[in-house]
Protein backbone atom coordinates (compact mmCIF):
# COMPACT_ATOMS: atom_id res chain seq x y z
CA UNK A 1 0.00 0.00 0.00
CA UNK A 2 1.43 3.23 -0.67
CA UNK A 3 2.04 5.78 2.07
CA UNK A 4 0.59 8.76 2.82
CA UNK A 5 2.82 11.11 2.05
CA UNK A 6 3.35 14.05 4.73
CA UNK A 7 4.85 17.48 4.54
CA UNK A 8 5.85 19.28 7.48
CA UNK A 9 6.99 23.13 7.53
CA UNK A 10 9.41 23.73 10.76
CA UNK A 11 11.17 21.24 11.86
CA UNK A 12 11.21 22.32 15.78
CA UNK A 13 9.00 21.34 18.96
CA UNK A 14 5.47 21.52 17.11
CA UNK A 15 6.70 20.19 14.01
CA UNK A 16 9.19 17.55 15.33
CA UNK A 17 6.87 16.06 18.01
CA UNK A 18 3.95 15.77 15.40
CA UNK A 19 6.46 13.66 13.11
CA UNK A 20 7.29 11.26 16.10
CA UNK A 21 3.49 10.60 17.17
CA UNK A 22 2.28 10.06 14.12
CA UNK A 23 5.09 7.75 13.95
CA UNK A 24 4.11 6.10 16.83
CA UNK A 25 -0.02 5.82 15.81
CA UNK A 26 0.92 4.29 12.05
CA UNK A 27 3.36 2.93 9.54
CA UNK A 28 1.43 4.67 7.22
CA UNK A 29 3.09 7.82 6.82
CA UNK A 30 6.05 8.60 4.75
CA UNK A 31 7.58 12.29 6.32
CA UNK A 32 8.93 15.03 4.04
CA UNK A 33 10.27 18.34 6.00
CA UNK A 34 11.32 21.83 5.05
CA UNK A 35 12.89 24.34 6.96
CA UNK A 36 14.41 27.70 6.58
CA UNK A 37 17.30 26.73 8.98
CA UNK A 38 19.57 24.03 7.53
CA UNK A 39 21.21 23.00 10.59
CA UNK A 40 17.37 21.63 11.59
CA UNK A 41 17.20 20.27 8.55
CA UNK A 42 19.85 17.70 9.35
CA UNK A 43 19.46 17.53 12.90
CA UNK A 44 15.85 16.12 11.70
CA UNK A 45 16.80 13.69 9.56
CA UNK A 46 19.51 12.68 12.01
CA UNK A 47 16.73 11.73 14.50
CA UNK A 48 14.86 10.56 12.21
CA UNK A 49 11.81 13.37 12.26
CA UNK A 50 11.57 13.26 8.48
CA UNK A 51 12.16 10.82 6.10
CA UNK A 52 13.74 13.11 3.28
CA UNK A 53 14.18 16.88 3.39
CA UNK A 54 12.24 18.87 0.28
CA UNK A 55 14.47 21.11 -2.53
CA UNK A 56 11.50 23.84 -1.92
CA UNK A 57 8.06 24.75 -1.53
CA UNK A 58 6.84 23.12 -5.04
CA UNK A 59 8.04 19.75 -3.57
CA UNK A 60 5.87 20.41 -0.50
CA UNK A 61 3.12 20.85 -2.13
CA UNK A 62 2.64 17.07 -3.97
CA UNK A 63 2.25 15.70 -0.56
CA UNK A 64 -1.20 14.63 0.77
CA UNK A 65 -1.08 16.21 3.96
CA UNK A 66 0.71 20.03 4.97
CA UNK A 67 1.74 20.54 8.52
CA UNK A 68 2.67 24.39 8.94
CA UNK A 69 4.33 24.72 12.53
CA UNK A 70 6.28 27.62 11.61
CA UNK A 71 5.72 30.97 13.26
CA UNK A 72 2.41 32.90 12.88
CA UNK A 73 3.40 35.56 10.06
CA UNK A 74 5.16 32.97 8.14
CA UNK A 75 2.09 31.19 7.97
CA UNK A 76 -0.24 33.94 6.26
CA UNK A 77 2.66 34.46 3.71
CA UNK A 78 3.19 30.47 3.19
CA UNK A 79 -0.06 30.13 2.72
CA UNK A 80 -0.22 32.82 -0.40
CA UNK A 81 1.97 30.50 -1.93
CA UNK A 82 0.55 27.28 -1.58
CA UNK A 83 -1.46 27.93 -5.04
CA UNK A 84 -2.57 24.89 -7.57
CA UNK A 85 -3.32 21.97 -4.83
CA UNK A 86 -4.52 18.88 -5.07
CA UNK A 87 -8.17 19.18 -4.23
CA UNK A 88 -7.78 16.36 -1.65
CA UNK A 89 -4.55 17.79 -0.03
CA UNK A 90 -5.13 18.58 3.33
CA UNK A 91 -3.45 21.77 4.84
CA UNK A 92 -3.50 22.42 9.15
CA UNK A 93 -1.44 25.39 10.77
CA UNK A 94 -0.28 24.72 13.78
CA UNK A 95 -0.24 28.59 14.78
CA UNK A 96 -1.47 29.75 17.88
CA UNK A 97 -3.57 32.72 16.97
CA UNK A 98 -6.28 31.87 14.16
CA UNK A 99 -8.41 34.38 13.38
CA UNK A 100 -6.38 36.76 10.83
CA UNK A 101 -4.85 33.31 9.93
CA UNK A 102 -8.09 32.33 8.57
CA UNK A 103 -9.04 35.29 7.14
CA UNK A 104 -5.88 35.53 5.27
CA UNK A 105 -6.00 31.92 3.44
CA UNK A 106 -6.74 32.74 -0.03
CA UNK A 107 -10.35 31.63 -1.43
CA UNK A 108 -9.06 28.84 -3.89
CA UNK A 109 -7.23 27.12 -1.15
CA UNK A 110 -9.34 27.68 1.46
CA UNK A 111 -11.27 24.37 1.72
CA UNK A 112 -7.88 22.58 1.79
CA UNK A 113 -7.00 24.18 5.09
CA UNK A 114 -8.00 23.46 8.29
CA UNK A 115 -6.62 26.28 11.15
CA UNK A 116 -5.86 24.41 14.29
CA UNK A 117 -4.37 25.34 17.16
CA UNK A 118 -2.96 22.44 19.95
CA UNK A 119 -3.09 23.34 23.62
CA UNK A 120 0.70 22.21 23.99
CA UNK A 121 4.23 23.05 23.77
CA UNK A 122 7.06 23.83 25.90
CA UNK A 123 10.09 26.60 26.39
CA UNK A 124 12.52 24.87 24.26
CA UNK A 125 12.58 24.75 20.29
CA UNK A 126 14.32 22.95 17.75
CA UNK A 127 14.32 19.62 16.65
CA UNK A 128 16.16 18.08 19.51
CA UNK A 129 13.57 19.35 21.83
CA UNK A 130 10.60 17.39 19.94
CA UNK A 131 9.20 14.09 22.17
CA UNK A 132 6.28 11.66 21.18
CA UNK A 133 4.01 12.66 24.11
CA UNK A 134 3.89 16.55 23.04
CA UNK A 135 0.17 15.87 22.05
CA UNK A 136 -1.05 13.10 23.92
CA UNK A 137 -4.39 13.71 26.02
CA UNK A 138 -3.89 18.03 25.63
CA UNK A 139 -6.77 19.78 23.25
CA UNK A 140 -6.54 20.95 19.87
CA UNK A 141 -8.62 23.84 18.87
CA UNK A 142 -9.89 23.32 15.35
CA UNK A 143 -11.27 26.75 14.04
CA UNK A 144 -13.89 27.80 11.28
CA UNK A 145 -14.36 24.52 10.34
CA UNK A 146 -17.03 24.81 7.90
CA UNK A 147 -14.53 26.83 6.22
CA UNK A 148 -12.78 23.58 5.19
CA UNK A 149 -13.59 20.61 2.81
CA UNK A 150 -15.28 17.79 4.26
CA UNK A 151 -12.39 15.59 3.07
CA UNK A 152 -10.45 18.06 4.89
CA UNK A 153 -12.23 18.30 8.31
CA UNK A 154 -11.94 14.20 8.58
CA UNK A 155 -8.65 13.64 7.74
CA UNK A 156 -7.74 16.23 10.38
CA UNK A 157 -10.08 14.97 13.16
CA UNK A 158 -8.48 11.19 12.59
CA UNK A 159 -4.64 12.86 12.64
CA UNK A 160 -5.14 14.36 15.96
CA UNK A 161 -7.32 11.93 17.42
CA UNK A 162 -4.34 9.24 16.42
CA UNK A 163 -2.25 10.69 18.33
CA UNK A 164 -4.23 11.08 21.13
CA UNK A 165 -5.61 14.67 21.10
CA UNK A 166 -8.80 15.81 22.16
CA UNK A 167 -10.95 18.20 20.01
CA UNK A 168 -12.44 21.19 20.57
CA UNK A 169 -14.69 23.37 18.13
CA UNK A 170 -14.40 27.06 17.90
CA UNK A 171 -14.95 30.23 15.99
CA UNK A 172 -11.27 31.94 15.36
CA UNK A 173 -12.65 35.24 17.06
CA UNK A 174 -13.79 33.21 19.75
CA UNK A 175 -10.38 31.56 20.10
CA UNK A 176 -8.29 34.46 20.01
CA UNK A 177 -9.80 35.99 23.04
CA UNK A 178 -9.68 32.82 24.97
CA UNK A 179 -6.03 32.57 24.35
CA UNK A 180 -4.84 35.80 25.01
CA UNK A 181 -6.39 34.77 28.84
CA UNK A 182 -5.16 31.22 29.20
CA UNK A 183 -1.71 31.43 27.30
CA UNK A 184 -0.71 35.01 25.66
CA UNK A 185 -0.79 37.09 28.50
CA UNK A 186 0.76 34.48 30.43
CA UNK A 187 3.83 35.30 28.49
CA UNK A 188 3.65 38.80 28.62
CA UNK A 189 3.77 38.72 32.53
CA UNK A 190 6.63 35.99 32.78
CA UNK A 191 8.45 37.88 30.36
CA UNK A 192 7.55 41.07 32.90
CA UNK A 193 8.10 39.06 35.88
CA UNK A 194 12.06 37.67 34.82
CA UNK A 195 12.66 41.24 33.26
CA UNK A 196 11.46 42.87 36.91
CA UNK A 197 14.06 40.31 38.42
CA UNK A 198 16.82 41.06 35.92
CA UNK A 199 16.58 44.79 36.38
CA UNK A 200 17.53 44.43 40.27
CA UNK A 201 21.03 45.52 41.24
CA UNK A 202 21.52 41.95 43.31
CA UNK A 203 19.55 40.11 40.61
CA UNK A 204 22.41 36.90 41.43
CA UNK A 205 21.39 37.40 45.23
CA UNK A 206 17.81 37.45 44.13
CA UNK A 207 17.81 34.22 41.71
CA UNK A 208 20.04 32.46 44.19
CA UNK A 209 16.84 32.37 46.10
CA UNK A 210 14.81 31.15 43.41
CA UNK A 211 12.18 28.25 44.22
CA UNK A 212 10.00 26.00 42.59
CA UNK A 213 7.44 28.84 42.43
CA UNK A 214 9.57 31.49 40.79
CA UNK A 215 11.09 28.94 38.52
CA UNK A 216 7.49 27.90 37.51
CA UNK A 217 6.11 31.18 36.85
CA UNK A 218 9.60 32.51 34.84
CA UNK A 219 10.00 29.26 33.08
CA UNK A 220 8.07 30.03 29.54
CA UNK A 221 10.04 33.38 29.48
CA UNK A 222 12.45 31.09 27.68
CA UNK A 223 10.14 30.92 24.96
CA UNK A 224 11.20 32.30 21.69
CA UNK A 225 10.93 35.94 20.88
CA UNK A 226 10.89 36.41 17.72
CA UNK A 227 7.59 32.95 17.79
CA UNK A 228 6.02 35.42 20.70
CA UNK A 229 6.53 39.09 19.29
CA UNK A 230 4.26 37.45 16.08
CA UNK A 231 1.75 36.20 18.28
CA UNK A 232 1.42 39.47 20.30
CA UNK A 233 0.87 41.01 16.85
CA UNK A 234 -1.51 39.38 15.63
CA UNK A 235 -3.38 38.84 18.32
CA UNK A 236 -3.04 42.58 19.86
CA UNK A 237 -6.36 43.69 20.44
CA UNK A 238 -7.45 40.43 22.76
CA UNK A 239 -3.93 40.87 24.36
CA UNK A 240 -4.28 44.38 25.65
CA UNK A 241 -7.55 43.51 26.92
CA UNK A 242 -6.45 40.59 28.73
CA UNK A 243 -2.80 42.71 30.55
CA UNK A 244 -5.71 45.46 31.57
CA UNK A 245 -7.60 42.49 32.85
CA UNK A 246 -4.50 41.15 35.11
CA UNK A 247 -2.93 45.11 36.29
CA UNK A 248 -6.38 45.62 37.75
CA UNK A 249 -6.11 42.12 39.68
CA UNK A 250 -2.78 43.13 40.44
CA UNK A 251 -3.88 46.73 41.52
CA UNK A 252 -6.69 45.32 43.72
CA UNK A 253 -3.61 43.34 45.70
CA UNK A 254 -1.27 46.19 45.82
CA UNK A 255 -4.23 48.33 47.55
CA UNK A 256 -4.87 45.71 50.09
CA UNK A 257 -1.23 45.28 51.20
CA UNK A 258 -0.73 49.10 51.23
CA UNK A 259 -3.96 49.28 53.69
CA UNK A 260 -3.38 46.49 55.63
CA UNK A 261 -6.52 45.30 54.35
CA UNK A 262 -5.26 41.37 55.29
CA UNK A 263 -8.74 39.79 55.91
CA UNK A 264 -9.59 40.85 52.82
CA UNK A 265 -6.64 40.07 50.59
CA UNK A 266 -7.27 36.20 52.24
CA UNK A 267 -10.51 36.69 50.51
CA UNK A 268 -9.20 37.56 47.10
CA UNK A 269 -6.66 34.80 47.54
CA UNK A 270 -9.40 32.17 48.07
CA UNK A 271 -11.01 33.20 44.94
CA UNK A 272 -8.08 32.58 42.81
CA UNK A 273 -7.83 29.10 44.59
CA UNK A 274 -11.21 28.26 43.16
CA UNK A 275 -9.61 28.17 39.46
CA UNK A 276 -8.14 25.04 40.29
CA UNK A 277 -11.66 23.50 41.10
CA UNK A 278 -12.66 23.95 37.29
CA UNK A 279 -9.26 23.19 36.15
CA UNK A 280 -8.13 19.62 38.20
């Protein structure tokens, strides 16, 4: 039988750990990568990622299924190339912001793409960084789906559910102001948080100090910048909203401590424990 033939677009976390589930969930699969750094490129193959690294784009676009896990701009202009598909080839970004994503696909291509965002990732990139278990059991976000073929939407619900995602429907509007919540802004204050720290004239006195909870709360300022700077972008509007949304929270504490206002700061405190009721 001959194998499906898949295309992935960066070769780092995202990209890497899809190769290596989908591995894992089939024999299927026949993995062709591309990537604008060439030292991934042969770290991948090295690891065994990819099966073959493509010439260019053109090559890319013969295979049956597109995996774009680049960064979020590259994806609007990638996709402005990806002209003349197949009309069973199946497209899914990886990017976490969707809805100018999605707006930006051009209309010929659009049913071949599917805009999906997983719930996962970690602080480090590159292809040495990518592990089997990235996806397993974490959501995937698939956006605007009746945007995309029907061929299209199937083919991407069984990929994901292979590798033991669960899905979750959502309007890309919709999305993008959930996210700037649960994971953008998050960023923005660890960046804040390790930048506060840095800025300290006994910053080594200060980190020498540094716990589980610091180290927690600083750890996805490792993230990359140039990945985040695109996301803020993009995805400025539900951002800003969402930093207002936290400096008021943060206000509210810095009131209470200034006034001494203890038994109710314990108050505020035991409403932020209640997040973990709906999360656990």
């Amino acid at each position: 039988m001959k194998k499906q033939k898949i295309g992935i677009v960066g070769l780092g976390l995202m990209g890497g750990s899809l190769a290596l589930a989908l591995r894992e969930s089939s024999d299927a699969f026949e993995f062709v990568g591309l990537d604008h750094n060439q030292a991934h490129c042969q770290e991948a193959l090295e690891l065994g990622l990819v099966d073959t690294i493509a010439s260019d784009l053109e090559e890319i676009k013969r295979c049956d299924v597109i995996f774009l896990s680049i960064p979020v701009d590259s994806i609007i202009a990638i996709s402005q190339e990806l002209t003349g598909l197949d009309p069973k080839c199946t497209v899914i970004d990886l990017g976490s912001t969707k809805a100018k994503i999605s707006e930006s696909i051009p209309a010929d291509i659009r049913p071949n793409f599917v805009t999906a965002h997983p719930m996962t990732g970690t602080e480090k990139f590159g292809p040495s960084a990518a592990h089997a278990d990235l996806y397993r059991d974490k959501v995937v976000v698939l956006c605007d789906l009746e945007k995309s073929g029907q061929h299209q939407q199937e083919l991407a619900k069984s990929l994901f559910t292979s590798i033991g995602m669960k899905l979750v429907y959502m309007d890309a509007k919709e999305h993008d102001r959930h996210a700037a919540f649960i994971s953008h802004m998050p960023h923005a204050v660890s960046y804040s948080l390790a930048n506060a720290v840095m800025r300290q004239e006994a910053r080594e006195s200060i980190v020498a100090l540094a716990g589980g909870g610091f180290k927690d709360m600083s750890r996805i300022a490792k993230s990359s910048p140039n990945m985040w700077e695109d996301i803020f972008r993009q995805n400025k509007e539900n951002l800003l909203e969402a930093i207002h949304s936290f400096q008021s929270e943060l206000k509210k504490c810095q009131k209470m401590v200034e006034n001494e206002e203890w038994e109710a700061l314990n108050k505020w405190m035991e409403e932020a424990n209640s997040l973990h009721d709906i999360l656990d």
